[in-house]
PDB file of N, CA and C in Angstrom:
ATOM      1  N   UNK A   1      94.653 103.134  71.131  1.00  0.00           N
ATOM      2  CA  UNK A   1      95.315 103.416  72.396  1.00  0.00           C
ATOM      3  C   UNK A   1      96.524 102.496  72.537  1.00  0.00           C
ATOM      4  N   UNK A   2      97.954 103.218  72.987  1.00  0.00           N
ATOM      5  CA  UNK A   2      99.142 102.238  73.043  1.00  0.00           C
ATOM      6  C   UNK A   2      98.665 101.492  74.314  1.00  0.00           C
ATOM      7  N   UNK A   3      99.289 100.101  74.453  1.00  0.00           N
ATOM      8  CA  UNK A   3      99.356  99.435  75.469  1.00  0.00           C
ATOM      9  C   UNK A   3     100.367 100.437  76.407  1.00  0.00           C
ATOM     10  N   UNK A   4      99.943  99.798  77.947  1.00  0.00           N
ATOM     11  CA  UNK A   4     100.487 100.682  78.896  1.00  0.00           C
ATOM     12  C   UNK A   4     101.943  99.874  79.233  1.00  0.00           C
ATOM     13  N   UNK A   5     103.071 100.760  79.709  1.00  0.00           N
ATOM     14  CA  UNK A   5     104.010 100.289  79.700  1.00  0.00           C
ATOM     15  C   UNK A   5     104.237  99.810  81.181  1.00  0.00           C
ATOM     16  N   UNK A   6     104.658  98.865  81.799  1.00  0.00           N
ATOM     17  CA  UNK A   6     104.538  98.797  83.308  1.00  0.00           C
ATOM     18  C   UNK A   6     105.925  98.823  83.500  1.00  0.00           C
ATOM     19  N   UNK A   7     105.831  99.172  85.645  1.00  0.00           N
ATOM     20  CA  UNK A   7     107.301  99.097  85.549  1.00  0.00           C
ATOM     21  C   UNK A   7     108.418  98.333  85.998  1.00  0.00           C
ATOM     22  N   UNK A   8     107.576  96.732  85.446  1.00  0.00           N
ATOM     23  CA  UNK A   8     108.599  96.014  85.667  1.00  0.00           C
ATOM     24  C   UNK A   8     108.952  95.442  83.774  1.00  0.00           C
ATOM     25  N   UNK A   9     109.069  96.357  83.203  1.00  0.00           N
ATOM     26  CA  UNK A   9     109.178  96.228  81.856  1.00  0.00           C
ATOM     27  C   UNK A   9     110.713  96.979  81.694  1.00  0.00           C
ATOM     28  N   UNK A  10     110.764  97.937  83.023  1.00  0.00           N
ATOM     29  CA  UNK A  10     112.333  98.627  82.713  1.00  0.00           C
ATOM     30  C   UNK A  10     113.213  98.051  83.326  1.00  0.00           C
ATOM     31  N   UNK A  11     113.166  96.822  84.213  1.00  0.00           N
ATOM     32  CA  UNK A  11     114.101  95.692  85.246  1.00  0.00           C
ATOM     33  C   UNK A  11     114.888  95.707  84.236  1.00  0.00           C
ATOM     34  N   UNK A  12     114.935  94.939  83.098  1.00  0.00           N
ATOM     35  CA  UNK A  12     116.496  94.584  83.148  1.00  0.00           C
ATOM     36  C   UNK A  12     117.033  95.615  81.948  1.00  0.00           C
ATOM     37  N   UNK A  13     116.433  96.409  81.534  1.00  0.00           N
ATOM     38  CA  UNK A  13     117.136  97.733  81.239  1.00  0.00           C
ATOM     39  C   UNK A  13     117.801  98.494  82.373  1.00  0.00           C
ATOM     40  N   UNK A  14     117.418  98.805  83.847  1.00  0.00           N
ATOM     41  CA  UNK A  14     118.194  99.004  84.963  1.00  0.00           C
ATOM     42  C   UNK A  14     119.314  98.359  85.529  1.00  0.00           C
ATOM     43  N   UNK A  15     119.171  96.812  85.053  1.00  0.00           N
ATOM     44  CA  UNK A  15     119.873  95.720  85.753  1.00  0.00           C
ATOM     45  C   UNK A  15     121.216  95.934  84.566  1.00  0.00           C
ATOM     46  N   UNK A  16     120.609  96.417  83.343  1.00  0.00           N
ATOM     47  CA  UNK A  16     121.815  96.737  82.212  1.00  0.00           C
ATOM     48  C   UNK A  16     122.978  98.229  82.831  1.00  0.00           C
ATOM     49  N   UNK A  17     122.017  98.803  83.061  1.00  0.00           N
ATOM     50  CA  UNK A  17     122.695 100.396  83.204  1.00  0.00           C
ATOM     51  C   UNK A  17     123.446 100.251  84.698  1.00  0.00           C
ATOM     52  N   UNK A  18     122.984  99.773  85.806  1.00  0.00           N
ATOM     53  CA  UNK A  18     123.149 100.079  86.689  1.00  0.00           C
ATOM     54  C   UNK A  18     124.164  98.577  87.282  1.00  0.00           C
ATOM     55  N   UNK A  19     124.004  97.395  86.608  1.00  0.00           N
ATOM     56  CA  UNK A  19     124.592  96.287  87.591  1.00  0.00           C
ATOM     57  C   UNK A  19     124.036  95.943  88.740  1.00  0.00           C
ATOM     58  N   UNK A  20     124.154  94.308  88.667  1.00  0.00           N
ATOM     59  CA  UNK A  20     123.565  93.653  89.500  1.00  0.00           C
ATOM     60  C   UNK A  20     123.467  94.562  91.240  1.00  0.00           C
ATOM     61  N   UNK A  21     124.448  95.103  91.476  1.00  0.00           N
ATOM     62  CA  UNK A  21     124.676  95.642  92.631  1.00  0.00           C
ATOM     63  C   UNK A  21     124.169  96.848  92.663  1.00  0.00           C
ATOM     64  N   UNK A  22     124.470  98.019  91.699  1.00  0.00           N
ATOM     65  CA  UNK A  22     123.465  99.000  91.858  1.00  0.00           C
ATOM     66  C   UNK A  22     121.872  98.772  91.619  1.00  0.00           C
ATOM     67  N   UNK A  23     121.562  97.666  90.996  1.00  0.00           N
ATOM     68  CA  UNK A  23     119.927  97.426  90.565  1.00  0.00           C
ATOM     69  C   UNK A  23     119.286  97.166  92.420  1.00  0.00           C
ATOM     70  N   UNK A  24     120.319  96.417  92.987  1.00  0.00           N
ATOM     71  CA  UNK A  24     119.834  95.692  94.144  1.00  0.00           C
ATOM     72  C   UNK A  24     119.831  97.177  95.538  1.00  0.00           C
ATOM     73  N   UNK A  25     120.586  97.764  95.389  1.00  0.00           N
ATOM     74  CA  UNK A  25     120.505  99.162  95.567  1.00  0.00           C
ATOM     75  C   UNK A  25     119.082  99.543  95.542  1.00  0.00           C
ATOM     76  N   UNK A  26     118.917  99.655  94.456  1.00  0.00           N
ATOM     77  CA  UNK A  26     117.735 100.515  94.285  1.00  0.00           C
ATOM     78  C   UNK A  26     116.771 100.066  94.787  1.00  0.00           C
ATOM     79  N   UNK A  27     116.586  98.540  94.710  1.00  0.00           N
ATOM     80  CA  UNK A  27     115.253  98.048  94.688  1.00  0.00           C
ATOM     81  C   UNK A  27     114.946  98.445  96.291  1.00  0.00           C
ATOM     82  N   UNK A  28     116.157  98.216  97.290  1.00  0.00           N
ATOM     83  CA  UNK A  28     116.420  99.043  98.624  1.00  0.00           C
ATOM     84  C   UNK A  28     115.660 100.019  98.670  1.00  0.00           C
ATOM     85  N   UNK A  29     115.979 100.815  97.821  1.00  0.00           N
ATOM     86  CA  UNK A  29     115.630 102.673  98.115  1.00  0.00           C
ATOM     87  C   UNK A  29     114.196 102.551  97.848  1.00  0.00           C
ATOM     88  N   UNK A  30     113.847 101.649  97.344  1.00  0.00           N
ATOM     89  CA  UNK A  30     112.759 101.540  96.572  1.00  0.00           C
ATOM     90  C   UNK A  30     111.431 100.861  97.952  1.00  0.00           C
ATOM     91  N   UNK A  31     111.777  99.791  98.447  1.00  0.00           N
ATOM     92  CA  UNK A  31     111.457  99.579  99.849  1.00  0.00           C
ATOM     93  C   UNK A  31     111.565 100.462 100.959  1.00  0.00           C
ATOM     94  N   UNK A  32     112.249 101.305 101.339  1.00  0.00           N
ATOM     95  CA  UNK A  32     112.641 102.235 102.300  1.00  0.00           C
ATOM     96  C   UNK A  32     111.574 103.173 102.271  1.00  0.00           C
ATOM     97  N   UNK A  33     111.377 103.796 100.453  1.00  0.00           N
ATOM     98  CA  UNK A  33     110.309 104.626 100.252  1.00  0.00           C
ATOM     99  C   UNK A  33     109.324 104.217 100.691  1.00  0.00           C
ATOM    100  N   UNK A  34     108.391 102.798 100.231  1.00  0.00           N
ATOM    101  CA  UNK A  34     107.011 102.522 100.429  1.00  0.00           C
ATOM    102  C   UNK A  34     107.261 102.084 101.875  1.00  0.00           C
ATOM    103  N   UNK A  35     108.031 101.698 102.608  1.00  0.00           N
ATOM    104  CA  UNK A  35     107.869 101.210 104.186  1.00  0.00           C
ATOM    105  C   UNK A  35     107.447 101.868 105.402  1.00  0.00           C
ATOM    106  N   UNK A  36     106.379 101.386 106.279  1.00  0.00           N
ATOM    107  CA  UNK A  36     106.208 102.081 107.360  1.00  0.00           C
ATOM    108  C   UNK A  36     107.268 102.335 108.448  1.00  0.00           C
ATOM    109  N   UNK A  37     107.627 103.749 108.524  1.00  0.00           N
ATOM    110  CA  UNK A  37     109.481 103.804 109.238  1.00  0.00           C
ATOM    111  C   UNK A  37     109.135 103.119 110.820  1.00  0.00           C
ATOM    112  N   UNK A  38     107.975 102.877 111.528  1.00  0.00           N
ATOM    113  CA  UNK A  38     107.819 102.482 112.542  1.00  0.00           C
ATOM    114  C   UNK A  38     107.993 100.929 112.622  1.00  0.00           C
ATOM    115  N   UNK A  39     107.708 100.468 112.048  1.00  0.00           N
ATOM    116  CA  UNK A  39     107.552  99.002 111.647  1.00  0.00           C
ATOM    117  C   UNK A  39     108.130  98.400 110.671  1.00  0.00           C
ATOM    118  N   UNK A  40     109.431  99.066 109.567  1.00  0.00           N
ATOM    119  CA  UNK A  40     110.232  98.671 109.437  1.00  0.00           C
ATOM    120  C   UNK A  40     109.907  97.672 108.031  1.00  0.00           C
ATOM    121  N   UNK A  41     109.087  97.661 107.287  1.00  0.00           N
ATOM    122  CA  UNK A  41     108.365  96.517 106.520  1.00  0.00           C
ATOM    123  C   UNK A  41     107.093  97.898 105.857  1.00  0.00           C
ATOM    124  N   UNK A  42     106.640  96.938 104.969  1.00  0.00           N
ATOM    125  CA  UNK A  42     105.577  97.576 103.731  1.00  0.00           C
ATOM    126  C   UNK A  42     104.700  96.835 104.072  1.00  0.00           C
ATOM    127  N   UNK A  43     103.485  97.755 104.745  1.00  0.00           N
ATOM    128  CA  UNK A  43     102.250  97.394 105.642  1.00  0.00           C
ATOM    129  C   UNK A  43     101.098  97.885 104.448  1.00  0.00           C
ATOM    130  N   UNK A  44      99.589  97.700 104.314  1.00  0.00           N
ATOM    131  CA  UNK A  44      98.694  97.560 103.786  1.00  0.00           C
ATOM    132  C   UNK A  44      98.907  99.702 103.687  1.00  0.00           C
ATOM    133  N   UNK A  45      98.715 100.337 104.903  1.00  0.00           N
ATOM    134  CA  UNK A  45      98.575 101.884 105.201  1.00  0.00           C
ATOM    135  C   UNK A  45      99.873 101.851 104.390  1.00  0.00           C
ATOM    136  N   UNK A  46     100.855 101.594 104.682  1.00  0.00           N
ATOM    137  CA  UNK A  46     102.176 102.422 104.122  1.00  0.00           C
ATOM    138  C   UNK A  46     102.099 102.649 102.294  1.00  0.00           C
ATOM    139  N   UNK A  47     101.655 101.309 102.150  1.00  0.00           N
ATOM    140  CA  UNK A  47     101.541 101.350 100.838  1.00  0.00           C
ATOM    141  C   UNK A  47     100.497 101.744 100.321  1.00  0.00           C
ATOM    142  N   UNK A  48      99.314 102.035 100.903  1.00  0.00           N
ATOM    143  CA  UNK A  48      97.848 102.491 100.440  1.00  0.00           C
ATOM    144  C   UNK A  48      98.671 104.133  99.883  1.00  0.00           C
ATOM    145  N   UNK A  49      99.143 104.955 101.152  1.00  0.00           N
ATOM    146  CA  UNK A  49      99.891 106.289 101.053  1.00  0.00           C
ATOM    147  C   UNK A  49     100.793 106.275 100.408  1.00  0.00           C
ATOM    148  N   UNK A  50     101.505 105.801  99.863  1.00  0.00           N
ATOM    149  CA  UNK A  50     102.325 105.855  98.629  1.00  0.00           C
ATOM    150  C   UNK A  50     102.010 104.733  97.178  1.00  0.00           C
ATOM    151  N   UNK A  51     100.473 104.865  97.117  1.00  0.00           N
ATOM    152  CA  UNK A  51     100.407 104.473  96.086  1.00  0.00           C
ATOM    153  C   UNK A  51     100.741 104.993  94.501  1.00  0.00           C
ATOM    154  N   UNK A  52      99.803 106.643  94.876  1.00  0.00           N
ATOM    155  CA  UNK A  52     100.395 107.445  93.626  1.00  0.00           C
ATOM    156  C   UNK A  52     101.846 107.581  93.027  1.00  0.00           C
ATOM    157  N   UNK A  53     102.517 107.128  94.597  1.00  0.00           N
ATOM    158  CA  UNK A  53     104.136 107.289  93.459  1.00  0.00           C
ATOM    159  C   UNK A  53     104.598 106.412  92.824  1.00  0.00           C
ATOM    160  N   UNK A  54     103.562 105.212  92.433  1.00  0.00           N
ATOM    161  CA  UNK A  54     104.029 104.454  91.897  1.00  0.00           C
ATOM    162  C   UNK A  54     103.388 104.426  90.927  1.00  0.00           C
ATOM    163  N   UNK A  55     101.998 105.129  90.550  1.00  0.00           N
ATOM    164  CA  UNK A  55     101.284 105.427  89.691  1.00  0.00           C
ATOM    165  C   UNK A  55     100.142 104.572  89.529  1.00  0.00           C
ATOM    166  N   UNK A  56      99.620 104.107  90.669  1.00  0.00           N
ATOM    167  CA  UNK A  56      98.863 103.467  90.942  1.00  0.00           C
ATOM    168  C   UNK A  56      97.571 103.443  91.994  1.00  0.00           C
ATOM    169  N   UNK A  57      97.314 105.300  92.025  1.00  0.00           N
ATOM    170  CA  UNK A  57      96.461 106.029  93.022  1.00  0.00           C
ATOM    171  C   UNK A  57      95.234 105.226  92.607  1.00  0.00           C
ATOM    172  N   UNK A  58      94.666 104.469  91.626  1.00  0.00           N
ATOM    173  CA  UNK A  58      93.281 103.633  91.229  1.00  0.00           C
ATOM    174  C   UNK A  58      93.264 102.845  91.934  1.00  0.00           C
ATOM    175  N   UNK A  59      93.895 101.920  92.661  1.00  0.00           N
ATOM    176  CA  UNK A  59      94.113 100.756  93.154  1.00  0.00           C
ATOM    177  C   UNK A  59      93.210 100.835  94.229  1.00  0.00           C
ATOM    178  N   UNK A  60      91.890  99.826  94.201  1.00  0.00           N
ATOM    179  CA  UNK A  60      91.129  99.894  95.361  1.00  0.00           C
ATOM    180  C   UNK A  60      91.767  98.830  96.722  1.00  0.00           C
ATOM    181  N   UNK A  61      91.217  98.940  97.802  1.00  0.00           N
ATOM    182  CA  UNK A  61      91.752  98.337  99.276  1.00  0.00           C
ATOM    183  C   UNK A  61      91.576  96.751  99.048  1.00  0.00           C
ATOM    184  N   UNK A  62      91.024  96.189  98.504  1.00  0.00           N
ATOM    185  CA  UNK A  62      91.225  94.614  97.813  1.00  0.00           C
ATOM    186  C   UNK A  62      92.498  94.603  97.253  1.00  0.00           C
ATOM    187  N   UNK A  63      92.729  95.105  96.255  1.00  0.00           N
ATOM    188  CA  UNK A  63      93.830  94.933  95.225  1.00  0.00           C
ATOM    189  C   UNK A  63      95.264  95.059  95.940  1.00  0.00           C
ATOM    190  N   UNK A  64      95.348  96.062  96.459  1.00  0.00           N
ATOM    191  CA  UNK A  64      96.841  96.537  97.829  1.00  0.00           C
ATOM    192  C   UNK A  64      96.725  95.414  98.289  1.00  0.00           C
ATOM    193  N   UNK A  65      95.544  94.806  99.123  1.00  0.00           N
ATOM    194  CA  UNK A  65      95.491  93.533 100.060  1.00  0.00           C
ATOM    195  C   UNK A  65      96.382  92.339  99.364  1.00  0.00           C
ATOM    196  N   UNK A  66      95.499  92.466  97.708  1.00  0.00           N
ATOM    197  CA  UNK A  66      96.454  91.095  97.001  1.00  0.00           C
ATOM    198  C   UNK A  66      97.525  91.294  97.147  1.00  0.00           C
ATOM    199  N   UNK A  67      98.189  92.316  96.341  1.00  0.00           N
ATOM    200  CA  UNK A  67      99.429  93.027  96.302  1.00  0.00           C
ATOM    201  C   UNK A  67     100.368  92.245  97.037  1.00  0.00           C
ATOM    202  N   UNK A  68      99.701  92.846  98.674  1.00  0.00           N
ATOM    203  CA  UNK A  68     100.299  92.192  99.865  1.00  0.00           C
ATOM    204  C   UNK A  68     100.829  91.049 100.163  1.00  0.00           C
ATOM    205  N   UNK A  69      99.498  90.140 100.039  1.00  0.00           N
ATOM    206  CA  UNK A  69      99.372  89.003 100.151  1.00  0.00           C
ATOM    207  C   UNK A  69     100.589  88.122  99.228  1.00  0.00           C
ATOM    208  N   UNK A  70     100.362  88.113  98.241  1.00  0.00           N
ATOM    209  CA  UNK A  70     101.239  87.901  96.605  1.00  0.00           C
ATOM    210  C   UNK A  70     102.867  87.987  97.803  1.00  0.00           C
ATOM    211  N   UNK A  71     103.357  88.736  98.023  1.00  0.00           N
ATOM    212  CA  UNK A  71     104.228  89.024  98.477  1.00  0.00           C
ATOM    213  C   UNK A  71     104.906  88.492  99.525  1.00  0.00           C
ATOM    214  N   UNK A  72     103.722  88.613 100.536  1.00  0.00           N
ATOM    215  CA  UNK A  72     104.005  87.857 102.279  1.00  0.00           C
ATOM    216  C   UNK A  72     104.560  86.524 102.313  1.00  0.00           C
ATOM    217  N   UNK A  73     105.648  85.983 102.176  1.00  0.00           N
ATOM    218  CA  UNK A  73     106.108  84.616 102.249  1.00  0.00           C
ATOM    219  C   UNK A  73     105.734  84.016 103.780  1.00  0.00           C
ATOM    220  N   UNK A  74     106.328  85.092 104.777  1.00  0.00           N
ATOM    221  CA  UNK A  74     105.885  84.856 105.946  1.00  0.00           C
ATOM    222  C   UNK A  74     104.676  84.817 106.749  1.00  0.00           C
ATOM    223  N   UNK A  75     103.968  85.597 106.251  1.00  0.00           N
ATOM    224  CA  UNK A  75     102.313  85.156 107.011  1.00  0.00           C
ATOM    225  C   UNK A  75     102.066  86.224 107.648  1.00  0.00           C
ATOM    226  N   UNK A  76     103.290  87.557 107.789  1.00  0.00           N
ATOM    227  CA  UNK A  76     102.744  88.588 108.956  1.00  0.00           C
ATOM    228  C   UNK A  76     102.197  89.574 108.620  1.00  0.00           C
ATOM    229  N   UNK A  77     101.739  89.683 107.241  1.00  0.00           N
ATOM    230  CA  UNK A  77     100.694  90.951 106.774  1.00  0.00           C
ATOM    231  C   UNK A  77     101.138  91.645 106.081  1.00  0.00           C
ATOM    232  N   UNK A  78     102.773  91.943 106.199  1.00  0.00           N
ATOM    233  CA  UNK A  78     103.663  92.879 105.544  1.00  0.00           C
ATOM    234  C   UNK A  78     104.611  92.258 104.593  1.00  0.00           C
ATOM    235  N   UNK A  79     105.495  93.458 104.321  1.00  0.00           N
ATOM    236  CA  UNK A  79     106.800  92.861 103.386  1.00  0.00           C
ATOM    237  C   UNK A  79     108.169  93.403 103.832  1.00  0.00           C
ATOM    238  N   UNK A  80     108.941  92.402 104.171  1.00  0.00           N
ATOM    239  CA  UNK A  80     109.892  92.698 104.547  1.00  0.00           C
ATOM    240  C   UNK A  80     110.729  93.293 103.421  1.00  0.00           C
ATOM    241  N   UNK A  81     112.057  93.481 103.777  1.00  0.00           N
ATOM    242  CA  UNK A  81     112.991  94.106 102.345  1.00  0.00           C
ATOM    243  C   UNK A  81     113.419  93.016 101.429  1.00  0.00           C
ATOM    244  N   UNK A  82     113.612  91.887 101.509  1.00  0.00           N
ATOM    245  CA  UNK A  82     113.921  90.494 101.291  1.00  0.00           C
ATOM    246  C   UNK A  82     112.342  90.086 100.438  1.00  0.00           C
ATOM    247  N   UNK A  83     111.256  89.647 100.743  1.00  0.00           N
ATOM    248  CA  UNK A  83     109.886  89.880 100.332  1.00  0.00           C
ATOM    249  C   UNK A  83     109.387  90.678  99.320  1.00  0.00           C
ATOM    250  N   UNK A  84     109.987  91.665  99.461  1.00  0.00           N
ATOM    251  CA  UNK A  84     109.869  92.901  98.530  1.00  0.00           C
ATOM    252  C   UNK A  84     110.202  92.398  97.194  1.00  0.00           C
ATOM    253  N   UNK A  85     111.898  92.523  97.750  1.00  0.00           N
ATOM    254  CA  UNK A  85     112.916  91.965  96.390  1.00  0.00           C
ATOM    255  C   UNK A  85     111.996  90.832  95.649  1.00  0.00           C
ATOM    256  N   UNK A  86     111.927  89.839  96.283  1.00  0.00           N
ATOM    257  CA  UNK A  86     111.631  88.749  95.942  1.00  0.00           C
ATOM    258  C   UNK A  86     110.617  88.817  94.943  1.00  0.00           C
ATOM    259  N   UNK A  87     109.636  89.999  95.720  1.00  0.00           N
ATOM    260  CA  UNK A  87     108.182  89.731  94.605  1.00  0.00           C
ATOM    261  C   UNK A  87     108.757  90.741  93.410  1.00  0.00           C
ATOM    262  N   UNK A  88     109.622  91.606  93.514  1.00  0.00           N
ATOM    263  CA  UNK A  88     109.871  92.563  92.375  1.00  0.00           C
ATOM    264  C   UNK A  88     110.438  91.639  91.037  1.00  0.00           C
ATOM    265  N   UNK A  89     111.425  90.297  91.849  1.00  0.00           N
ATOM    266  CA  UNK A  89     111.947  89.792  90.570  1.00  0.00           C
ATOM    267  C   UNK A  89     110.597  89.084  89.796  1.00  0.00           C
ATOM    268  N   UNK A  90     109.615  88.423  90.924  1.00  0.00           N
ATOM    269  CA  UNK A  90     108.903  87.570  90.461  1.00  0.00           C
ATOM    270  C   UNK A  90     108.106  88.403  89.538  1.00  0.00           C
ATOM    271  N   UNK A  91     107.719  89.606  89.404  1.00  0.00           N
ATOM    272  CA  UNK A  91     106.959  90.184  89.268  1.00  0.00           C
ATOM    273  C   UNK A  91     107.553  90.792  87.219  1.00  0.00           C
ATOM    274  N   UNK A  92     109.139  90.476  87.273  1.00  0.00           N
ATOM    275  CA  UNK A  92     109.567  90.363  86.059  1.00  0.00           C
ATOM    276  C   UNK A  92     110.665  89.178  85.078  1.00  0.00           C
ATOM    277  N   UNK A  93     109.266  88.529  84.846  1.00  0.00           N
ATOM    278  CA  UNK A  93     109.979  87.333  84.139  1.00  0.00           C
ATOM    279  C   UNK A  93     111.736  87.192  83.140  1.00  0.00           C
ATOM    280  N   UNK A  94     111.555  88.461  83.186  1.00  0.00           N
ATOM    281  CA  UNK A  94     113.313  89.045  82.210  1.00  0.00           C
ATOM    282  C   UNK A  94     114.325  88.533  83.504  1.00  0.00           C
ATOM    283  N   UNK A  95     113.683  89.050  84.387  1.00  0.00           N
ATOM    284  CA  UNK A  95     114.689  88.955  85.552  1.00  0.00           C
ATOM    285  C   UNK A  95     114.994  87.803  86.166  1.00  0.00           C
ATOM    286  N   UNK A  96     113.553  87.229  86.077  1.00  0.00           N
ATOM    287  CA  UNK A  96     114.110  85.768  86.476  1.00  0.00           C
ATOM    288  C   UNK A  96     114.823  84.711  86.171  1.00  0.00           C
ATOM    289  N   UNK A  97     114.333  85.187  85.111  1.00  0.00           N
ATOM    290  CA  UNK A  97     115.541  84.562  83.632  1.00  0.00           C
ATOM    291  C   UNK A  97     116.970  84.311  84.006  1.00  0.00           C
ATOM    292  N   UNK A  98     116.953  86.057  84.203  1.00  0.00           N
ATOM    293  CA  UNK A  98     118.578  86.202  84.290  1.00  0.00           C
ATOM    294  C   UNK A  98     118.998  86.344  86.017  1.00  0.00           C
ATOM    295  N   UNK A  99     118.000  85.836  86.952  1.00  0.00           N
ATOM    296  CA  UNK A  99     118.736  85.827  88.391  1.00  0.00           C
ATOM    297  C   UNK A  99     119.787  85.484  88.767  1.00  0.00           C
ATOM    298  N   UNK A 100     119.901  84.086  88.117  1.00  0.00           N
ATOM    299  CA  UNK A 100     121.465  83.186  88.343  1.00  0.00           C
ATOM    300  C   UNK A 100     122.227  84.023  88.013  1.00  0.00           C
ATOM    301  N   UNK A 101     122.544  84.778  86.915  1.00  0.00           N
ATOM    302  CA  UNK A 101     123.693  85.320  86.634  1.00  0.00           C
ATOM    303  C   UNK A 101     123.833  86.852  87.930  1.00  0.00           C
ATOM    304  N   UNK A 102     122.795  87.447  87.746  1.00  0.00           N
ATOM    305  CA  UNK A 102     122.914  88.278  88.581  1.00  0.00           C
ATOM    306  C   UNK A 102     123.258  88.360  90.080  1.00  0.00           C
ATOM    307  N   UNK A 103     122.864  87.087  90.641  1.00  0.00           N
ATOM    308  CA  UNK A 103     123.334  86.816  91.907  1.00  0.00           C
ATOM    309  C   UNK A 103     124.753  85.974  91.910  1.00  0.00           C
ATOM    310  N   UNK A 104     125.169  85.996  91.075  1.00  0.00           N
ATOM    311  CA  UNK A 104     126.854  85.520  90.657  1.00  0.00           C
ATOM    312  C   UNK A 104     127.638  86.533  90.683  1.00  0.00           C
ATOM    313  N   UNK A 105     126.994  87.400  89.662  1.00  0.00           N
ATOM    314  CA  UNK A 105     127.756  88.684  89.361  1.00  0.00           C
ATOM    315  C   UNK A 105     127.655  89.432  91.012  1.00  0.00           C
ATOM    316  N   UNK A 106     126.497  89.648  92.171  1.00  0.00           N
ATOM    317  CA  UNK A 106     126.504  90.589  92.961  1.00  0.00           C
ATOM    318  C   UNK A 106     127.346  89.476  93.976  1.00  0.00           C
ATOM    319  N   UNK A 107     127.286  88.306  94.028  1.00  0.00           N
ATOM    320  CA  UNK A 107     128.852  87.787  94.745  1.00  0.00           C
ATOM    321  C   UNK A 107     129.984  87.873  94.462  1.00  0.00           C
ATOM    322  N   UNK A 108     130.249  87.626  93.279  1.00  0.00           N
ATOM    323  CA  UNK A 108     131.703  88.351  93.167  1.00  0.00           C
ATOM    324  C   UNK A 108     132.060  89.562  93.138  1.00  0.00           C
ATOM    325  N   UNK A 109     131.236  90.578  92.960  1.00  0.00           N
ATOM    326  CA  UNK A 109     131.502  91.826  93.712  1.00  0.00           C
ATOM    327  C   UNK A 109     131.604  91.947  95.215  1.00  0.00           C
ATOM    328  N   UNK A 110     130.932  91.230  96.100  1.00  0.00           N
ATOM    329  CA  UNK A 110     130.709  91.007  97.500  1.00  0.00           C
ATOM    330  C   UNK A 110     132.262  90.688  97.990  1.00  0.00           C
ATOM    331  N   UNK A 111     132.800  89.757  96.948  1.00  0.00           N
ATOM    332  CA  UNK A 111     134.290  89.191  97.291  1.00  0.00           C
ATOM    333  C   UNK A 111     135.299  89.997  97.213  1.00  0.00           C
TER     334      UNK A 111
END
């Protein structure tokens, strides 16, 4: 059986194709999707209901909780869009690698 490919294995193949600024884009669209639109943030429900699109319909109500938790810098249960980001880079060591440069590169585009 091949090992499974995860998908923070395609970060900096995206971060290649797309640039620091479109990667950061996405990771956006990418939050917007899993977020509860009432509350503005990625709540335990929001993300339980969009688990399958991430391919991760197995995931029992412990595991989402970690998920969560792993994530919450702030303490309020959820993930903000900032939180999100944060755990997505943490979540791929390629990326962290290369953050410095990338947050160089998405400021001087900013300028």
């Amino acid at each position: 059986m091949a090992d499974a490919i995860v998908f923070e294995d395609f970060f900096p193949a995206m971060v290649d194709k797309l640039g620091a600024e479109g990667f950061m884009k996405e990771l956006c669209n990418g939050f917007r999707l899993l977020m509860d639109g009432e509350k503005g943030m990625i709540t335990f429900e929001s993300l339980k209901r969009n688990l399958a699109l991430l391919g991760l319909q197995d995931m029992d109500d412990d595991e989402v909780v970690r998920m969560l938790r792993e994530g919450d810098l702030n303490g309020d249960g959820g993930l903000d869009e900032m939180e999100f980001c944060t755990l997505m880079f943490r979540l791929s060591p390629a990326l962290m690698k290369s953050s410095k440069s990338l947050l160089e590169e998405a400021l001087v585009t900013e300028m």
